[in-house]
Protein backbone atom coordinates (compact mmCIF):
# COMPACT_ATOMS: atom_id res chain seq x y z
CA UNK A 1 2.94 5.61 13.90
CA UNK A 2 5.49 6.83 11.89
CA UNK A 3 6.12 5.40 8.41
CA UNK A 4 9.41 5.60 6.40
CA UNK A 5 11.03 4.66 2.83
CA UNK A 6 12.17 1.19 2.55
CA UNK A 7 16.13 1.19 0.66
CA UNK A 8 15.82 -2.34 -1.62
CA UNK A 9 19.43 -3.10 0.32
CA UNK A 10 17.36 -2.98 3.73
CA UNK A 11 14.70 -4.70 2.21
CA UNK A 12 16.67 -7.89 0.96
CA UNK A 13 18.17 -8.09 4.82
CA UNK A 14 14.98 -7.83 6.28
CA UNK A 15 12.42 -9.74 4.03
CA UNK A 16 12.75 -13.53 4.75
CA UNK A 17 12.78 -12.06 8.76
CA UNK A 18 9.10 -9.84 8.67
CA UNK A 19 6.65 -11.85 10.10
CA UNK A 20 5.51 -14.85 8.28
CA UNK A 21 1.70 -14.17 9.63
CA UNK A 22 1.30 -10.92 7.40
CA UNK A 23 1.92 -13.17 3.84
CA UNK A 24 -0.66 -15.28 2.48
CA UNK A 25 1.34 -18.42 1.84
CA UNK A 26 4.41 -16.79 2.28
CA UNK A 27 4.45 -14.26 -1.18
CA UNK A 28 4.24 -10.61 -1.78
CA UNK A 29 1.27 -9.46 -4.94
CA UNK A 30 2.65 -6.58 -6.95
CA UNK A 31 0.67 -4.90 -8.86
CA UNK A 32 -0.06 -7.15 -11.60
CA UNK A 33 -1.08 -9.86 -9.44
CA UNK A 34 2.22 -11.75 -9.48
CA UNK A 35 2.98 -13.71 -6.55
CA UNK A 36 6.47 -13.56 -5.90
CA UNK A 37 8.02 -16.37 -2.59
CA UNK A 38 9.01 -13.98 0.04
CA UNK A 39 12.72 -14.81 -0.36
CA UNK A 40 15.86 -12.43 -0.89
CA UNK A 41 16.95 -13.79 -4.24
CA UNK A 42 13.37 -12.04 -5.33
CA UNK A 43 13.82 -8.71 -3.97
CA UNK A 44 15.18 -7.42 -7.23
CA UNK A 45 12.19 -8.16 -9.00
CA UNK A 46 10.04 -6.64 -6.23
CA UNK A 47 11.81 -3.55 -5.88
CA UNK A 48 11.38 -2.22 -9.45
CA UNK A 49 11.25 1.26 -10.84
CA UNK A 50 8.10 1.83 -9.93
CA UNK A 51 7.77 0.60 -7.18
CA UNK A 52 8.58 2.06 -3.56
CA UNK A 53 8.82 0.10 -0.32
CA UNK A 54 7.88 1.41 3.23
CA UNK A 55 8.29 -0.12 6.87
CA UNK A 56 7.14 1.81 10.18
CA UNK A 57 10.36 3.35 11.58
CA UNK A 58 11.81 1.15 14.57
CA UNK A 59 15.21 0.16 15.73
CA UNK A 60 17.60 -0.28 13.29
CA UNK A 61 18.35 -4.00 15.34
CA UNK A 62 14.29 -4.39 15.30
CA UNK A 63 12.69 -6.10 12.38
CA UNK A 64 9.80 -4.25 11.18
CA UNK A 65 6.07 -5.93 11.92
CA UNK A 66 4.80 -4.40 8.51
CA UNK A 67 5.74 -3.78 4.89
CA UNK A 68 3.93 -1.97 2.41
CA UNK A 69 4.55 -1.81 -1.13
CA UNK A 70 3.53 1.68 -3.39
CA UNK A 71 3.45 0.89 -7.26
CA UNK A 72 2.69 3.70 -9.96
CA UNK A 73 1.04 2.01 -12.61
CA UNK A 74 0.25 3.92 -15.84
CA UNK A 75 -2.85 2.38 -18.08
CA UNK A 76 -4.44 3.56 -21.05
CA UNK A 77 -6.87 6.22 -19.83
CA UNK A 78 -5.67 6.86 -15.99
CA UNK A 79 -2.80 6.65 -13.95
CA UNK A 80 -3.28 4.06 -11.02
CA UNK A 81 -1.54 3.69 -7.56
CA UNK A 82 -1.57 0.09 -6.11
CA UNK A 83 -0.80 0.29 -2.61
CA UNK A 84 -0.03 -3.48 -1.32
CA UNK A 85 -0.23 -3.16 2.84
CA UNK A 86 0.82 -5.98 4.83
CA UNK A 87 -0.07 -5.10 8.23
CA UNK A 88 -2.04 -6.98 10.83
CA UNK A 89 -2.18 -3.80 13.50
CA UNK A 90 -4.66 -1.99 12.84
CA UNK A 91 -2.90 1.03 13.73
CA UNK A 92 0.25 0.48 11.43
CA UNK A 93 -2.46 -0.65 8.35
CA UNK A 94 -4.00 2.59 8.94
CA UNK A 95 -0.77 4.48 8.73
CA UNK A 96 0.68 2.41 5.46
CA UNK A 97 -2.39 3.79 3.52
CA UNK A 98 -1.84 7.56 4.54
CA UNK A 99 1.80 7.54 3.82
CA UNK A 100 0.71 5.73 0.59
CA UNK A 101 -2.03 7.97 -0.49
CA UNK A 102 0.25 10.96 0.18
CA UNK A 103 2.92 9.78 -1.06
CA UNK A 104 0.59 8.43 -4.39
CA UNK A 105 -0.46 12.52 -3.90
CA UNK A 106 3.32 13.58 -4.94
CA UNK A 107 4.12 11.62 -7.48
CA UNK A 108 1.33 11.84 -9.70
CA UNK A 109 -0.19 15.40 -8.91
CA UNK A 110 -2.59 14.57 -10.86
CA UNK A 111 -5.97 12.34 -11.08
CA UNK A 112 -5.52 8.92 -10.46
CA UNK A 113 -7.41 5.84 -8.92
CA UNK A 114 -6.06 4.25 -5.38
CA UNK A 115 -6.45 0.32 -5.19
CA UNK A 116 -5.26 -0.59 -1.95
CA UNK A 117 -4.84 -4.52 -1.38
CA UNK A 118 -3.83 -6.56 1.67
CA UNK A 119 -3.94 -9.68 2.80
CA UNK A 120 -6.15 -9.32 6.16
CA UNK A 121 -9.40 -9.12 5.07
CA UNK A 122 -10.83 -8.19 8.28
CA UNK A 123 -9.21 -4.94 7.83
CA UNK A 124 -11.19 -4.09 4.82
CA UNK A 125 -13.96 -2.51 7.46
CA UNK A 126 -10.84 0.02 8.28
CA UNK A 127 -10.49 1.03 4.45
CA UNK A 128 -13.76 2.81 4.56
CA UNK A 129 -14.06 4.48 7.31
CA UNK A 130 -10.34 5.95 6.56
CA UNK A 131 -11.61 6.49 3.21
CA UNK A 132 -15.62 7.32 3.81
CA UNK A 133 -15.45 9.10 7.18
CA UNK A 134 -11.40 10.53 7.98
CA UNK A 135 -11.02 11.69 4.36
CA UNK A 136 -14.32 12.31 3.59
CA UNK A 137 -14.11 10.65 -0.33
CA UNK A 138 -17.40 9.80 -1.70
CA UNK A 139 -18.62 6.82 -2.56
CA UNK A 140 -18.82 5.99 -6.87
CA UNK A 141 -19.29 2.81 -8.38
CA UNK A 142 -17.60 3.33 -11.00
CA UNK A 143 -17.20 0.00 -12.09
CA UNK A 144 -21.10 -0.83 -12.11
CA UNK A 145 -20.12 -3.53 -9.66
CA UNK A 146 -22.98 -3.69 -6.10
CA UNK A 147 -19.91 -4.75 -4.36
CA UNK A 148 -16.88 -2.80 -5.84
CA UNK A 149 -17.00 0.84 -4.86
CA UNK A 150 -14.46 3.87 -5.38
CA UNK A 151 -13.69 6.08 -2.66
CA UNK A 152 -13.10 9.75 -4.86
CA UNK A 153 -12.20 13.59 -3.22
CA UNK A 154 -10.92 16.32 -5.25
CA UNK A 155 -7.02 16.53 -3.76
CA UNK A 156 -6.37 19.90 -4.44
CA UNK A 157 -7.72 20.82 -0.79
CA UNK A 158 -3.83 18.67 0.55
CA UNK A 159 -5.24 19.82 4.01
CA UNK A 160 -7.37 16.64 4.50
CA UNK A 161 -4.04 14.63 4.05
């Protein structure tokens, strides 16, 4: 499955059509946690600097059946990549978070963390194994939490993605 850049002009014509099964009550997170109503009047907010928007490449007359959003989001002491999927395919979730981390890969070219969110928990069980067993990261708990874990690789070897 092929994913592609979202333009915010595509995005405000499409939004209030995606599929109302892949929002938890009907509003896109950004990175700060914001809830924002999935409605066209919000796509400016949504659609910010540093934020990017992808859709798996269809039709142009076929609405998309997921969205993800990328946000670069500078802190203190690291640079972090929030990658919001909304995707209830398996398949499609799967191929949001590679054109996400590779696309996280680009921008920063440098060390960051990857916090990937989404609103189907039952796909968390995909996360690792993308993470643990296709790209090999290891496992860090970082944040001294038993149920938190970090997912790390050194991405200078840009063959694994």
């Amino acid at each position: 499955m092929e994913i592609k850049t979202c333009a915010p002009d595509y995005f405000a014509n499409i939004i209030e059509s995606l599929p109302a099964r892949l929002f938890t009550k009907n509003s896109i997170f950004l990175s700060n946690r914001c809830p924002f109503e999935r409605l066209r009047s919000n796509v400016n907010h949504i659609s910010r600097e540093s934020t990017e928007l992808y859709v798996e490449k269809c039709d142009d007359d076929v609405i998309p059946n997921s969205l993800s959003v990328g946000t670069l989001s500078p802190k203190v002491k690291y640079i972090e990549w929030v990658a919001e999927v909304y995707a209830d395919s398996p398949d499609l979730f799967q191929a949001h978070i590679m054109h996400q981390l590779k696309r996280a890969c680009e921008l920063i070219n440098n060390d960051f963390i990857f916090t990937i969110t989404m609103q189907d928990e039952s796909l968390s069980s995909l996360v690792r194994i993308i993470m643990k067993d296709q790209l090999k990261f290891k496992t860090a708990d970082f944040f001294h939490n038993k149920t938190l874990r970090v997912y790390e690789t050194d991405i200078t070897a840009k063959s694994q993605l």
